[in-house]
C-alpha atoms as a PDB file:
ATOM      1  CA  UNK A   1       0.000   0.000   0.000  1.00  0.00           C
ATOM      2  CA  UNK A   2       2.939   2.305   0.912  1.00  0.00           C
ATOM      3  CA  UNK A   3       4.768   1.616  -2.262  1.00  0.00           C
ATOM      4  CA  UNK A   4       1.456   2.380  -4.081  1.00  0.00           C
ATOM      5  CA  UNK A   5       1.090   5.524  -2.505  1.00  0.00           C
ATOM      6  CA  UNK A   6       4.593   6.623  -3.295  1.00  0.00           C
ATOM      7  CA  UNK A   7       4.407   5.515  -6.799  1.00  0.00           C
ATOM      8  CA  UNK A   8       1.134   7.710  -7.140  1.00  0.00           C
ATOM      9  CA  UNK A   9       2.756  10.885  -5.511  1.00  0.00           C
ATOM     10  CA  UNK A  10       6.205  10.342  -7.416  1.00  0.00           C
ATOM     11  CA  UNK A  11       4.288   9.803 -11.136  1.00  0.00           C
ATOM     12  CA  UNK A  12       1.876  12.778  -9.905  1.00  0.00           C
ATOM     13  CA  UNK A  13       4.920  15.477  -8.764  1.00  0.00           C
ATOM     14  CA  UNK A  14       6.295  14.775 -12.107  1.00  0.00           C
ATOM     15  CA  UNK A  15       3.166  15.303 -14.122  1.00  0.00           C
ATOM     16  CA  UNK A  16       3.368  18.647 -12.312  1.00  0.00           C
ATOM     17  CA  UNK A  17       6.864  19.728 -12.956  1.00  0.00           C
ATOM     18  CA  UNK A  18       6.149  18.540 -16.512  1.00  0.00           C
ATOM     19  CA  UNK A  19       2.638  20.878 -17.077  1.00  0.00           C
ATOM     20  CA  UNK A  20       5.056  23.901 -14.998  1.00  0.00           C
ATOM     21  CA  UNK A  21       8.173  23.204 -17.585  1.00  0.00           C
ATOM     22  CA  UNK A  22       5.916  23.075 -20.423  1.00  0.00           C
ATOM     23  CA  UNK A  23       3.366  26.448 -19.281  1.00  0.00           C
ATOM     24  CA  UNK A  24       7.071  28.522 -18.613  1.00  0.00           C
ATOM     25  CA  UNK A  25       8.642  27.000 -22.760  1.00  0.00           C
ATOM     26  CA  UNK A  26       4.871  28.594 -23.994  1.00  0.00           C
ATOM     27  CA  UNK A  27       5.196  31.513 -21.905  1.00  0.00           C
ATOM     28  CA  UNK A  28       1.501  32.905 -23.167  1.00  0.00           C
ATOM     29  CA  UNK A  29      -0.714  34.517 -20.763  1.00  0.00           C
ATOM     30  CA  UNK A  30      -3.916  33.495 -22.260  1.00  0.00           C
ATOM     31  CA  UNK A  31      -2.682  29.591 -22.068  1.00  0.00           C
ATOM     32  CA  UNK A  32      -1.337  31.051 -18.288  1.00  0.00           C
ATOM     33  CA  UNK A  33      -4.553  32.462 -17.484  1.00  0.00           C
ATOM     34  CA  UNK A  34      -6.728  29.576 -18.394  1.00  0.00           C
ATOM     35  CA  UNK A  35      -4.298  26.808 -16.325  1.00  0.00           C
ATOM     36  CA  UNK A  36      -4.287  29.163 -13.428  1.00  0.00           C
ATOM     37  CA  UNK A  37      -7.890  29.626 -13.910  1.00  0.00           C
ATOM     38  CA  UNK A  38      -8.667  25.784 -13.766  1.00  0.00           C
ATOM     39  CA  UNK A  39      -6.074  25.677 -10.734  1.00  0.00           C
ATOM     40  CA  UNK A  40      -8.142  28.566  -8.835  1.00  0.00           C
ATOM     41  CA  UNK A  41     -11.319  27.481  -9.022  1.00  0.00           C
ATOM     42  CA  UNK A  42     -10.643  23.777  -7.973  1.00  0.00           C
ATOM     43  CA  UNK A  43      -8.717  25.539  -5.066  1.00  0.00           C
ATOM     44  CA  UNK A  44     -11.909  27.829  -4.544  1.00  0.00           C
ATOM     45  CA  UNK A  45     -13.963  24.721  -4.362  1.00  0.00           C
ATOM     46  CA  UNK A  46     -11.420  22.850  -1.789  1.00  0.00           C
ATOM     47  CA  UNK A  47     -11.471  26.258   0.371  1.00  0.00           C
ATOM     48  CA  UNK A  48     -14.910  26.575   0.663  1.00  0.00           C
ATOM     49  CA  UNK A  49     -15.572  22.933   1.754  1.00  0.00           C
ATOM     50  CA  UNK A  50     -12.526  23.625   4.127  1.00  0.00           C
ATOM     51  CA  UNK A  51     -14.593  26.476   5.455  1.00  0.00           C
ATOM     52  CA  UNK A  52     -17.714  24.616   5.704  1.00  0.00           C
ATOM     53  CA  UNK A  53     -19.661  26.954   2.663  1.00  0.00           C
ATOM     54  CA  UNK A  54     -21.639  25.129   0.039  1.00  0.00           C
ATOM     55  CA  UNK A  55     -22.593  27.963  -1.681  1.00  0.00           C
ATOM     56  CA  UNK A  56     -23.265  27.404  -5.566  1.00  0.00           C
ATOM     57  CA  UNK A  57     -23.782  31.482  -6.442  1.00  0.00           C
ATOM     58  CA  UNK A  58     -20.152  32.061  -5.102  1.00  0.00           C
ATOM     59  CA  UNK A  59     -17.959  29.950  -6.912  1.00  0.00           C
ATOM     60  CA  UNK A  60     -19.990  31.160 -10.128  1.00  0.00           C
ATOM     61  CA  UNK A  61     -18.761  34.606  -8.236  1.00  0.00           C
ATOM     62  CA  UNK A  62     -15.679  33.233  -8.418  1.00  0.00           C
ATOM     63  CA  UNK A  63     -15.218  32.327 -12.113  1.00  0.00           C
ATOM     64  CA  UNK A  64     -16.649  35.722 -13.143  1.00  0.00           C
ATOM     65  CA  UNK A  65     -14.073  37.132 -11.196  1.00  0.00           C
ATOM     66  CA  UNK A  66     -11.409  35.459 -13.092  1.00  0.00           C
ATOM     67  CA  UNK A  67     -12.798  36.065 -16.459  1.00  0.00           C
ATOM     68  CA  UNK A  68     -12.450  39.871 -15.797  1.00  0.00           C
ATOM     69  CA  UNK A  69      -8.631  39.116 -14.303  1.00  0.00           C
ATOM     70  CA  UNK A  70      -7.755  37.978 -18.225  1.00  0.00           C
ATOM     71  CA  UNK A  71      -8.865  41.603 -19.631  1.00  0.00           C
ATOM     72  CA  UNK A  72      -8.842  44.477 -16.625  1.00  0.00           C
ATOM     73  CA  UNK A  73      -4.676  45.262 -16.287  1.00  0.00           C
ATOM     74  CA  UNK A  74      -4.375  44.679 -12.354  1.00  0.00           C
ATOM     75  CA  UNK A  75      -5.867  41.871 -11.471  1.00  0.00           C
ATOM     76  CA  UNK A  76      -4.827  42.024  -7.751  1.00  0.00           C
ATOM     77  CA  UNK A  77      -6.906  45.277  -7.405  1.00  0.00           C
ATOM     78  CA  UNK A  78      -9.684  43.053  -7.684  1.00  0.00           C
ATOM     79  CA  UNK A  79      -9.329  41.066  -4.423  1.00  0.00           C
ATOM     80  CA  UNK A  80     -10.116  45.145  -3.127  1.00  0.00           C
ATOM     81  CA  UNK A  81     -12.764  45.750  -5.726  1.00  0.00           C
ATOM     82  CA  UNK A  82     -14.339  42.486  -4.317  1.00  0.00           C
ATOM     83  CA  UNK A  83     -14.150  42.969  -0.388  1.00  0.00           C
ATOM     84  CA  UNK A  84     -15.871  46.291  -1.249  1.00  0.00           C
ATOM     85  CA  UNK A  85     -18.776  44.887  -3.273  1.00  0.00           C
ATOM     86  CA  UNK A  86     -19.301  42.495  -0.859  1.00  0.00           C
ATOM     87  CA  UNK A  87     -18.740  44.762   2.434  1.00  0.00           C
ATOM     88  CA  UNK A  88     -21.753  46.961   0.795  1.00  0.00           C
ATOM     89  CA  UNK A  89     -24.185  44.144  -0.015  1.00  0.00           C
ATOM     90  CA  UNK A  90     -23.875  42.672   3.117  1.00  0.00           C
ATOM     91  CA  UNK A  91     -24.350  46.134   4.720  1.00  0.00           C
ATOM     92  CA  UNK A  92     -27.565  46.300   1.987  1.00  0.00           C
ATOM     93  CA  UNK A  93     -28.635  42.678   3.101  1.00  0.00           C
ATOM     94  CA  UNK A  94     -27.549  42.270   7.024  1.00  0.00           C
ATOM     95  CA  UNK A  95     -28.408  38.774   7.020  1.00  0.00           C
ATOM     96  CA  UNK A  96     -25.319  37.793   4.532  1.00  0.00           C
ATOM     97  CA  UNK A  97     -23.425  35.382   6.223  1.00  0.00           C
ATOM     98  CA  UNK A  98     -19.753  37.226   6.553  1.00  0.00           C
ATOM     99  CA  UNK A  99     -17.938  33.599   6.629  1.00  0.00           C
ATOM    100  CA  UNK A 100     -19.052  33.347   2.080  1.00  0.00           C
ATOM    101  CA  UNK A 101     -16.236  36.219   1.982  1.00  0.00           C
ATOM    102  CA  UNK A 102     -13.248  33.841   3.148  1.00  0.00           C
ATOM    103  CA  UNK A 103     -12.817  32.061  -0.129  1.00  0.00           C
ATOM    104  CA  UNK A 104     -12.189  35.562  -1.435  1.00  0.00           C
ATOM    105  CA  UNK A 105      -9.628  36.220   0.680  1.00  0.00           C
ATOM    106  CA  UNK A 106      -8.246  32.519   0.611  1.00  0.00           C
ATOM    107  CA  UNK A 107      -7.340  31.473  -2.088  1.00  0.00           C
ATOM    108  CA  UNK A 108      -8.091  34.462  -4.352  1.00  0.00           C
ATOM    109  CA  UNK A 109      -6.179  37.167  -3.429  1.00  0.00           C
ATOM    110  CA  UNK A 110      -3.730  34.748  -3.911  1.00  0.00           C
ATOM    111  CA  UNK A 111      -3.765  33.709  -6.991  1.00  0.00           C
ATOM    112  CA  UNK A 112      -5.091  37.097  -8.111  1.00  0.00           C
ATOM    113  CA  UNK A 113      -1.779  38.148  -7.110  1.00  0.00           C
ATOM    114  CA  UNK A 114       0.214  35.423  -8.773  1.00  0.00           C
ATOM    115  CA  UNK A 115      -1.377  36.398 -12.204  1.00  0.00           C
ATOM    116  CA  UNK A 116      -0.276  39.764 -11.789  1.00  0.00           C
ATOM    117  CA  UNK A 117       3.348  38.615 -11.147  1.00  0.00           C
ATOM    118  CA  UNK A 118       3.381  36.637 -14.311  1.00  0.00           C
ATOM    119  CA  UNK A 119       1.485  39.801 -15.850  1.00  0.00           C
ATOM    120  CA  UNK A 120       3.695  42.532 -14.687  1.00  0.00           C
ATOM    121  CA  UNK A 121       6.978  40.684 -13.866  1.00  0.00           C
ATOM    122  CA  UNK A 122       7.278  37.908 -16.564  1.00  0.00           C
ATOM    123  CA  UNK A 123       8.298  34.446 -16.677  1.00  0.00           C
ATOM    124  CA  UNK A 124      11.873  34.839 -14.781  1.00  0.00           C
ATOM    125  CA  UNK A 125       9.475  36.343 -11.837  1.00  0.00           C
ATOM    126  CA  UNK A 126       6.970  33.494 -11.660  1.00  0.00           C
ATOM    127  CA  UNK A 127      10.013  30.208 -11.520  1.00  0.00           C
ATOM    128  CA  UNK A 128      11.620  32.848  -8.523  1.00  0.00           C
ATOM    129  CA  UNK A 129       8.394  32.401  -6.826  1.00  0.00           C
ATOM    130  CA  UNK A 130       8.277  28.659  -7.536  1.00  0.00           C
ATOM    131  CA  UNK A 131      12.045  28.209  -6.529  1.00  0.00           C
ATOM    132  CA  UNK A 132      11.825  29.837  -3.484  1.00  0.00           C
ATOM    133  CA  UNK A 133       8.721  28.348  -2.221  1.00  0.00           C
ATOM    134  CA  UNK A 134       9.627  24.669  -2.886  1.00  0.00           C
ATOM    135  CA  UNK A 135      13.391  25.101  -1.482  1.00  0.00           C
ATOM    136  CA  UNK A 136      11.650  26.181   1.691  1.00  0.00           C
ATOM    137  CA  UNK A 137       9.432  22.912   1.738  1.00  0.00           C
ATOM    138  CA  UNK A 138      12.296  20.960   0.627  1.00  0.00           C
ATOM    139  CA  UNK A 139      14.727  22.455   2.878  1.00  0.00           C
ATOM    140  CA  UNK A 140      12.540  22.391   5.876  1.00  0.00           C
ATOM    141  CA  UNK A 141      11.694  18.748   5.018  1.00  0.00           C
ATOM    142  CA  UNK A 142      15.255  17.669   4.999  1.00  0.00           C
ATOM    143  CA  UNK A 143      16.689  20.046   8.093  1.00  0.00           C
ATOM    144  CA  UNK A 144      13.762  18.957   9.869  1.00  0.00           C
ATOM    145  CA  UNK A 145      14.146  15.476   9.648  1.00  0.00           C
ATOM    146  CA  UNK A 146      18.459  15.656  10.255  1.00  0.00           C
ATOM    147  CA  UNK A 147      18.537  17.972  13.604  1.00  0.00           C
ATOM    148  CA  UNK A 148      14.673  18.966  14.002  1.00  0.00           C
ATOM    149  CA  UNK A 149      14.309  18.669  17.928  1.00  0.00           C
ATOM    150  CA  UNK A 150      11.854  21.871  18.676  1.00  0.00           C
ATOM    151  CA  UNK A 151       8.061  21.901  17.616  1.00  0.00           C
ATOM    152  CA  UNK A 152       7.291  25.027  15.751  1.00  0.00           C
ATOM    153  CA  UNK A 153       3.451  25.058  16.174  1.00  0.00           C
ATOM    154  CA  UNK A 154       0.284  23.521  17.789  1.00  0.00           C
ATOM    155  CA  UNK A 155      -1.030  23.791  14.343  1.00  0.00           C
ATOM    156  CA  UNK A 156       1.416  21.300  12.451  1.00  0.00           C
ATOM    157  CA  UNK A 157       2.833  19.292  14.970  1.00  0.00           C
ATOM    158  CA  UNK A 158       5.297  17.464  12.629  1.00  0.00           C
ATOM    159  CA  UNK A 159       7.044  20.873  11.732  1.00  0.00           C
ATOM    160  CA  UNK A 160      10.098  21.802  13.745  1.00  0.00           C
ATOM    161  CA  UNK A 161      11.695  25.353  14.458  1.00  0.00           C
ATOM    162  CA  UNK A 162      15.253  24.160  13.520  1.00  0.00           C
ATOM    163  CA  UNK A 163      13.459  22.760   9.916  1.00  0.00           C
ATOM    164  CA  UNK A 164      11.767  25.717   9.573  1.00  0.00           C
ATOM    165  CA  UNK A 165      14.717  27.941   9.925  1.00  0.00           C
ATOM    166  CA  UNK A 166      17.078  25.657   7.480  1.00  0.00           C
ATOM    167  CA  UNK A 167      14.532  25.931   4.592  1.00  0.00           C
ATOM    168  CA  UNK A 168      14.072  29.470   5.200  1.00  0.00           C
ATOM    169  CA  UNK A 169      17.721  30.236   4.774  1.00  0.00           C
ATOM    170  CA  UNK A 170      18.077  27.291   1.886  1.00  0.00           C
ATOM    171  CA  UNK A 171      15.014  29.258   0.087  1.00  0.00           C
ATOM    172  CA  UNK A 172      16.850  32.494   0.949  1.00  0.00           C
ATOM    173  CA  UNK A 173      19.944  31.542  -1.117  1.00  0.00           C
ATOM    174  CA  UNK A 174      18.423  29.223  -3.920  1.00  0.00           C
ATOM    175  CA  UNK A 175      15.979  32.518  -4.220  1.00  0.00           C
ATOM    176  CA  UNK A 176      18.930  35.108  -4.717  1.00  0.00           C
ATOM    177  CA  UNK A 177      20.418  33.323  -7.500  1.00  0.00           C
ATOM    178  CA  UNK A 178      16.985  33.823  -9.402  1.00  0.00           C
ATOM    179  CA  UNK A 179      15.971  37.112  -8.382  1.00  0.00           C
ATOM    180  CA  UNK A 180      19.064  38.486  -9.434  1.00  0.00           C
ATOM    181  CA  UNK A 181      18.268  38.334 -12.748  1.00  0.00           C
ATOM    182  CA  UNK A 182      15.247  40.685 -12.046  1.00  0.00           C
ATOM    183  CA  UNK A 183      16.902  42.971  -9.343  1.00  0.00           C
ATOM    184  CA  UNK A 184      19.829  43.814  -7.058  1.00  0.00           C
ATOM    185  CA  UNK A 185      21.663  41.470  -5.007  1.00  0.00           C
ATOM    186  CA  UNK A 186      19.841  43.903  -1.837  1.00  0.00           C
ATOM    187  CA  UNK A 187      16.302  43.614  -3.335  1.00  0.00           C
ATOM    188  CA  UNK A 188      16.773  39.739  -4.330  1.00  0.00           C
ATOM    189  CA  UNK A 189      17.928  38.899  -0.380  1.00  0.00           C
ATOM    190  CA  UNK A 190      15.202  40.839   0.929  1.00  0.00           C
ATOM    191  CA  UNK A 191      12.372  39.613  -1.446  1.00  0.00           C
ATOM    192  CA  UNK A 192      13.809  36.384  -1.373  1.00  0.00           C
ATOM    193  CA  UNK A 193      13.588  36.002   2.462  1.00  0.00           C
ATOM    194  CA  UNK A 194      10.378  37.811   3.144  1.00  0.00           C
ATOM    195  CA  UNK A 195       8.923  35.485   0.562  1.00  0.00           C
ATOM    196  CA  UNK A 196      10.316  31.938   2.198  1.00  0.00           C
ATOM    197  CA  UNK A 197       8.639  33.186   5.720  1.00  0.00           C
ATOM    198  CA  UNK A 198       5.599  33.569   3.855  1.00  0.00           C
ATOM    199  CA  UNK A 199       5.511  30.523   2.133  1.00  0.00           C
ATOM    200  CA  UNK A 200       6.204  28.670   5.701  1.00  0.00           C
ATOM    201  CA  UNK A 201       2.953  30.738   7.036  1.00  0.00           C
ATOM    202  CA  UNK A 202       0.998  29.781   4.262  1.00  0.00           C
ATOM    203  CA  UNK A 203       1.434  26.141   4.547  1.00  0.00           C
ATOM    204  CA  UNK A 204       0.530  26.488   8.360  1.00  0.00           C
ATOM    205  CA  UNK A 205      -2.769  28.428   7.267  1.00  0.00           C
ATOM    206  CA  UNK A 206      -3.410  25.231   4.980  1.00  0.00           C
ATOM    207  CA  UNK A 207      -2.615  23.062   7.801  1.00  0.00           C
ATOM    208  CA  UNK A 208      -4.915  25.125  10.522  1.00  0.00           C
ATOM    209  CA  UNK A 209      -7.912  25.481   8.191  1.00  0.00           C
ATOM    210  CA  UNK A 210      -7.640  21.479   7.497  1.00  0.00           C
ATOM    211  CA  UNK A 211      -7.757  20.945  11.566  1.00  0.00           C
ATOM    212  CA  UNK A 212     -10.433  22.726  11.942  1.00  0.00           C
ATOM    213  CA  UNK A 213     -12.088  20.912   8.790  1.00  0.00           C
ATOM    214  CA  UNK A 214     -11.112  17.401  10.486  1.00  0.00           C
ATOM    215  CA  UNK A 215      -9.253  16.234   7.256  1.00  0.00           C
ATOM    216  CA  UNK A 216      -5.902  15.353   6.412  1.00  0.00           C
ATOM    217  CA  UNK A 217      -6.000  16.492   3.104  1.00  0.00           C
ATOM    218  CA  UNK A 218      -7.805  19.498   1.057  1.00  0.00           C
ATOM    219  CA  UNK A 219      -9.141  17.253  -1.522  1.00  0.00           C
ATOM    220  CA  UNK A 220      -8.364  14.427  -3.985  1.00  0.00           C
ATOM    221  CA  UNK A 221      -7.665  15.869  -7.095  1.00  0.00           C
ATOM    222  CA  UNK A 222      -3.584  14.845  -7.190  1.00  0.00           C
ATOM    223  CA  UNK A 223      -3.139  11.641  -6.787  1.00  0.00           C
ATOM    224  CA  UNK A 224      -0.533  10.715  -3.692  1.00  0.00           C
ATOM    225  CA  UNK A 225      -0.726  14.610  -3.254  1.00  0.00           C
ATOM    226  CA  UNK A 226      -3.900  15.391  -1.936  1.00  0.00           C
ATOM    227  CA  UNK A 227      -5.867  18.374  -3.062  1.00  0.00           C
ATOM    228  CA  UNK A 228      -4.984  21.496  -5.163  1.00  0.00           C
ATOM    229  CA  UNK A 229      -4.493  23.596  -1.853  1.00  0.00           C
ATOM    230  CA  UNK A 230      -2.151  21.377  -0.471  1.00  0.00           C
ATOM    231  CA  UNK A 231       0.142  21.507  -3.271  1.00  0.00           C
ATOM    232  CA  UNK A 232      -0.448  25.575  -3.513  1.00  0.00           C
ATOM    233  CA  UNK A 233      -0.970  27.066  -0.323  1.00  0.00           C
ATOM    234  CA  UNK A 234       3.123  28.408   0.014  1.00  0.00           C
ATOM    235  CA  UNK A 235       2.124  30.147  -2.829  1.00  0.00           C
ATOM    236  CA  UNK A 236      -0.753  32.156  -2.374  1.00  0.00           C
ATOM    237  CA  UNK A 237       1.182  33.486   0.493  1.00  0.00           C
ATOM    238  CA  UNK A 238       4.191  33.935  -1.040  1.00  0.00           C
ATOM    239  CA  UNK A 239       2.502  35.883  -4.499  1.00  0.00           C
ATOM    240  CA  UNK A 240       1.346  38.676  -2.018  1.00  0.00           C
ATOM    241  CA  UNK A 241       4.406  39.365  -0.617  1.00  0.00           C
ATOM    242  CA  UNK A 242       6.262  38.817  -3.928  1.00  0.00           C
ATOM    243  CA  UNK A 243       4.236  41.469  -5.734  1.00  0.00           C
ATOM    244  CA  UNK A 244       3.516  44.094  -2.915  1.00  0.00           C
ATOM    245  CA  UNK A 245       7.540  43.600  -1.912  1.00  0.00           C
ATOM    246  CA  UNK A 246       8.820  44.252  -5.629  1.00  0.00           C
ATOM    247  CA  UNK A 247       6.556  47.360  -6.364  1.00  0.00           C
ATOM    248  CA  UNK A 248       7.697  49.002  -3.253  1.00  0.00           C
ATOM    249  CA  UNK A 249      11.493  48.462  -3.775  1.00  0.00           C
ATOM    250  CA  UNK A 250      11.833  48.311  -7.270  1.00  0.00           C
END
C-alpha cells in the first residue's frame, strides 16, 4: 500500500513539474490564465468545503471574477474591488453570512496576485516564486528530519523550528540566485527572504484550516498529493508578498 502511494505521488509530482516546464517554454498569458484559472477554481472549491460553505452562487462569483482578471490590467486590485462589493451588499442585506467572503480572501487574493506577477513581472518572476517556495518545503523537510528537535506550532505538529529555519535560509539563497536576474543582489535577499517566511505561514494556514475541517488532506484531485491547496498554499502566500515587496522596492 505504501509503495502504491509513493508511486502515485512520485508519477503525480512529475506530471506537475512537466505541465510547470511546459506552461514557462509557452510563456503565453492566455494559455497562463486559463491553467491558473482551472487551478483557482478547484482551489476555490477545496477552500470553501474547508470552510464549511456550500454555496453554488459564489464559486460562479468566483469564475466571473477570473474572467475579468484575463482583460482588466491589475488583477490584484480586484481582491479590493471584491471585499468592497461584498462589504456593501452585506451592509444592503444584514443577514449575509460574513464567513461566504473567506474564499475571497483565501485562495483568491492569492492567486489574483500570482497572475499579476506573471502579468507585470514575466516568466523569470513566476520560476523565482516557484524556486523559493519549494526550497523552503524541501529544505525544511530535509533540516527537519536531520537535527529537528523543537516543535514550531500547535497547528502542524510534525514541523520543527530548527526545519523551519534551514529551509528558510536554503530558500533564501536558492531565491537570490533567481531574483538576481530581475533585481539587485539587496532587493533579491530581501524579497527572497520575506517570501520563504511567507511561504512557511501559508502552509501552516493550509494546515490550521484542514484541523479545523477534520481532514488530512484538502481534496483528492492529485493523486498521492492530496488536493490542489495542499500543493499551492506556500504560494498564495508567497505571491502577495512577492508582488507588494517588488513594487515598493523596485
Amino acid at each position: 500500500m505504501a509503495a502504491t502511494e509513493t508511486t502515485k505521488r512520485v508519477v503525480t509530482g512529475a506530471a506537475l513539474i512537466g505541465a510547470v516546464i511546459l506552461l514557462g517554454w509557452i510563456d503565453n498569458f492566455m494559455l497562463m490564465w486559463l491553467v491558473l484559472g482551472g487551478v483557482y477554481l478547484l482551489a476555490f472549491y477545496e477552500a470553501a468545503n474547508l470552510y464549511g460553505l456550500h454555496h453554488n452562487a459564489s464559486f460562479a462569483f468566483a469564475a466571473m471574477l477570473w474572467l475579468l482578471a484575463a482583460v482588466y490590467p491589475y488583477p490584484d486590485d480586484l481582491f479590493v474591488l471584491m471585499g468592497v462589493v461584498f462589504a456593501a451588499y452585506a451592509a444592503y442585506k444584514p443577514s449575509t453570512d460574513w464567513r461566504l467572503f473567506l474564499p475571497f480572501a483565501y485562495p483568491t487574493a492569492g492567486m489574483l496576485f500570482f497572475l499579476t506577477l506573471y502579468q507585470d513581472y514575466g516568466l523569470v518572476a513566476m520560476a523565482w516564486l516557484i524556486v523559493v517556495v519549494a526550497a523552503a518545503d524541501i529544505g525544511a523537510y530535509v533540516v527537519g528530519k536531520s537535527i529537528g528537535k523543537t516543535k514550531f506550532s500547535e497547528t502542524s505538529p510534525n514541523k520543527t523550528l530548527e526545519g523551519v529555519v534551514g529551509g528558510i535560509v536554503i530558500a533564501t539563497v536558492a531565491g537570490v540566485f533567481v531574483g538576481l536576474r530581475v533585481v539587485n543582489v539587496e532587493v533579491a535577499i530581501t524579497v527572497s527572504l520575506a517570501t520563504a517566511v511567507s511561504a512557511v505561514f501559508g502552509d501552516l494556514y493550509e494546515s490550521y484550516l484542514k484541523r479545523r475541517a477534520g481532514v488530512k488532506d484538502s481534496g483528492h484531485v492529485l493523486p498521492g498529493h492530496g488536493g490542489v491547496l495542499d500543493r499551492i498554499d506556500g504560494y498564495l502566500f508567497g505571491a502577495v508578498v512577492m508582488v507588494i515587496l517588488l513594487r515598493g522596492l523596485v
